[in-house]
Protein backbone atom coordinates (compact mmCIF):
# COMPACT_ATOMS: atom_id res chain seq x y z
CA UNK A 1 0.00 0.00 0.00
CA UNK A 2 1.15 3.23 -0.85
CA UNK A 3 1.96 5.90 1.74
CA UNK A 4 1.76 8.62 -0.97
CA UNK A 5 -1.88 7.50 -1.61
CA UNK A 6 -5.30 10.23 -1.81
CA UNK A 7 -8.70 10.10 -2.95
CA UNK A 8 -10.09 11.87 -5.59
CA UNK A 9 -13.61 12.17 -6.04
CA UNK A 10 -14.50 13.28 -9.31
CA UNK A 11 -18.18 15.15 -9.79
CA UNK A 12 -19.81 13.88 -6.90
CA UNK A 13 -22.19 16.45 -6.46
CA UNK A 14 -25.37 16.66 -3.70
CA UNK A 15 -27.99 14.74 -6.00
CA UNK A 16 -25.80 11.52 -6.04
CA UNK A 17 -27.41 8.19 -4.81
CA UNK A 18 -26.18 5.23 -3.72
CA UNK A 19 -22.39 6.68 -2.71
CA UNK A 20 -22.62 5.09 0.39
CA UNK A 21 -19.06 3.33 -0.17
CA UNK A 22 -17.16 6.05 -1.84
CA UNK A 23 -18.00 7.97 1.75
CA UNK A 24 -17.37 5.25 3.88
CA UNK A 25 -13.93 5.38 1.59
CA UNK A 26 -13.37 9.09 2.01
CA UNK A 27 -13.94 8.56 5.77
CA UNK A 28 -11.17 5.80 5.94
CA UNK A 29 -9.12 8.15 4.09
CA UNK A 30 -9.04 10.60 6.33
CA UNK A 31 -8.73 8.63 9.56
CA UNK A 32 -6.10 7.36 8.01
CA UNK A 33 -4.46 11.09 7.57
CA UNK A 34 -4.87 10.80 3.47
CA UNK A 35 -5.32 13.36 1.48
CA UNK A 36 -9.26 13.64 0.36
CA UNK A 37 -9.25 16.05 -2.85
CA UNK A 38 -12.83 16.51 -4.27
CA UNK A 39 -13.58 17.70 -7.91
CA UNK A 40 -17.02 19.47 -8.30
CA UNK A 41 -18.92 21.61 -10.96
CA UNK A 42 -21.15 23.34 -8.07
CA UNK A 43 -21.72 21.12 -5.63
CA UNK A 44 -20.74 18.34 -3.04
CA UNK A 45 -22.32 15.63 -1.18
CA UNK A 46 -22.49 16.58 2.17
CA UNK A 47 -22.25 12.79 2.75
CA UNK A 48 -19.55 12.36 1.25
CA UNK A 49 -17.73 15.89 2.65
CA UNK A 50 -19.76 16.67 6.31
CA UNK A 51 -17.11 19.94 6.13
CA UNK A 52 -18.98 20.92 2.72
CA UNK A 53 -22.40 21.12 4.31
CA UNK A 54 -22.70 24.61 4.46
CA UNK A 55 -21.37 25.07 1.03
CA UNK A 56 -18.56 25.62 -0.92
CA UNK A 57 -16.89 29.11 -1.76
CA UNK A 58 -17.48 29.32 -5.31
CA UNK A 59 -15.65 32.82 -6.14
CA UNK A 60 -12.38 30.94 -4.86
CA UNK A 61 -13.11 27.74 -7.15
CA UNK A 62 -13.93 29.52 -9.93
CA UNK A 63 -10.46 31.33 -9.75
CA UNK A 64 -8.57 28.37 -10.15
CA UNK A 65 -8.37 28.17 -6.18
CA UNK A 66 -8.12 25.60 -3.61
CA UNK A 67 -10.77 25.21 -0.99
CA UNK A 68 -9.43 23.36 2.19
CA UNK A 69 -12.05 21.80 3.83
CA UNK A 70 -10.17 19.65 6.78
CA UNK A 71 -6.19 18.60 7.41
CA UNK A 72 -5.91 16.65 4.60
CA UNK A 73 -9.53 17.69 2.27
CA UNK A 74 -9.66 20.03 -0.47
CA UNK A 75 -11.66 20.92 -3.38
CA UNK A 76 -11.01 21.82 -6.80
CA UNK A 77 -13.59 22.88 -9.53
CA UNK A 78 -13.69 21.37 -12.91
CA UNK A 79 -12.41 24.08 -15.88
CA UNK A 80 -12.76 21.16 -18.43
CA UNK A 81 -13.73 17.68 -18.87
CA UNK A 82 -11.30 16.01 -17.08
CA UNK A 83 -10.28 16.32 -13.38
CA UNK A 84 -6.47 17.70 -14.73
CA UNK A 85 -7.49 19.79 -17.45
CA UNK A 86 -6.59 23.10 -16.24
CA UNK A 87 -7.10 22.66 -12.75
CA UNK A 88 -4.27 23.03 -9.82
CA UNK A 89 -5.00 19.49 -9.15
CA UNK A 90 -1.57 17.55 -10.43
CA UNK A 91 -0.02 20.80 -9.03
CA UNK A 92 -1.54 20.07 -5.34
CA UNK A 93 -0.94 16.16 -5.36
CA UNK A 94 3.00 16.66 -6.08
CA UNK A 95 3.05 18.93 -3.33
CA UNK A 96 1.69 16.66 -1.11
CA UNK A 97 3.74 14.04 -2.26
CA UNK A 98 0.91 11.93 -3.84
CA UNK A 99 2.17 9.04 -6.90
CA UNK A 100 -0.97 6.75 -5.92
CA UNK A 101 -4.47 8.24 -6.82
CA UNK A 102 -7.94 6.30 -6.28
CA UNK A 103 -10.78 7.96 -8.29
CA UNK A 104 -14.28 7.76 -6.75
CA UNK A 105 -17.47 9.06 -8.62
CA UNK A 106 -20.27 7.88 -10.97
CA UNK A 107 -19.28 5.24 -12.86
CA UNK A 108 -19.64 4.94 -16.52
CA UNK A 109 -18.81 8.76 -16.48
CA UNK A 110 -17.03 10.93 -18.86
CA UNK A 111 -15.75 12.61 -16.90
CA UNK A 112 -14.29 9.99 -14.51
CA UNK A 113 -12.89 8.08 -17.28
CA UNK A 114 -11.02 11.81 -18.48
CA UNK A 115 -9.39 11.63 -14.94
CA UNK A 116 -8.65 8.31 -15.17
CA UNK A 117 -6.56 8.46 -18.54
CA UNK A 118 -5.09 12.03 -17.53
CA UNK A 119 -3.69 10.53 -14.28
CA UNK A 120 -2.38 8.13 -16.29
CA UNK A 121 -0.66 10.31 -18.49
CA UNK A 122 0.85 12.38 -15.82
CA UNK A 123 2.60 9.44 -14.13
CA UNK A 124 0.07 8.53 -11.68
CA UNK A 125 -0.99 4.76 -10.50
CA UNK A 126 -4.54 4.64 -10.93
CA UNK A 127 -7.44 2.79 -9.11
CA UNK A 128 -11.03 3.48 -9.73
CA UNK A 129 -12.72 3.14 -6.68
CA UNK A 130 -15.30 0.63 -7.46
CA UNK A 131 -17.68 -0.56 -4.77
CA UNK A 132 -15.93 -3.74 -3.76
CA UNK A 133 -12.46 -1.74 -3.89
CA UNK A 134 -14.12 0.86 -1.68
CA UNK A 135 -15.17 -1.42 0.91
CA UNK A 136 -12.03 -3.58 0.64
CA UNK A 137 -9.43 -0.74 0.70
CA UNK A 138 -11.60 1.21 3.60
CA UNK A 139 -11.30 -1.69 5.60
CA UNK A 140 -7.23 -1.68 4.68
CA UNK A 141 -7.09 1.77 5.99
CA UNK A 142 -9.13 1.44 8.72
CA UNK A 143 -7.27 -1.64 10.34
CA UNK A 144 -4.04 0.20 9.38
């Protein structure tokens, strides 16, 4: 298991069913200290982010900026398709240290699967953070 590991959860905004793993996921993450960075185009599940419940500051993400949510939780807003495309998020996962990304959001989704192969191209080993790799890699962290 990778020490330089986060989560990235990629359009998971507040109308999203059934992402009762991905947040048990995100919650192992950071009890585990992990970084948690969330991608949104307006919103966040305030399941899956209980620090986003009051909303996000959307003058700061649509600069290009970086909300910090927690220790270790961010969020970035999409500029493009894909979770990199002109975002500071490769920028933010270097400086953290980060070679190890597991994607969370709705899959099939274009714009998960954009993430996915621009990870990819930047050097990154991906996971996508299916439901039986979200309960199975939770329970990792959590007994870690």
């Amino acid at each position: 298991m990778s020490e330089a590991m986060a989560l990235v959860t990629v359009d998971v905004g507040r109308g999203l069913a059934g992402a009762g793993a991905l947040c048990s996921l995100a919650a192992a993450f950071r009890a585990a200290g992990l970084p948690v960075v969330h991608v949104v185009d307006g919103s966040l599940s305030p399941a899956l982010a209980p620090a986003a419940a009051a909303g996000l500051d959307e003058d700061l993400l649509s600069t290009g900026g970086v909300e910090v949510l927690g220790r270790a939780e961010m969020v970035v807003a999409f500029r493009s398709l894909g979770a990199f495309d002109a975002t500071p998020l490769d920028a933010l996962l270097r400086g953290l240290g980060v070679d190890t990304i597991v994607v969370g959001g709705s899959v099939p989704s274009p714009r998960v699967s954009a993430s996915v192969a621009a990870a990819e191209l930047r050097g990154y080993r991906v996971m996508l953070a299916t439901d039986e790799l979200a309960v199975t890699l939770g329970a990792h962290l959590s007994a870690a």
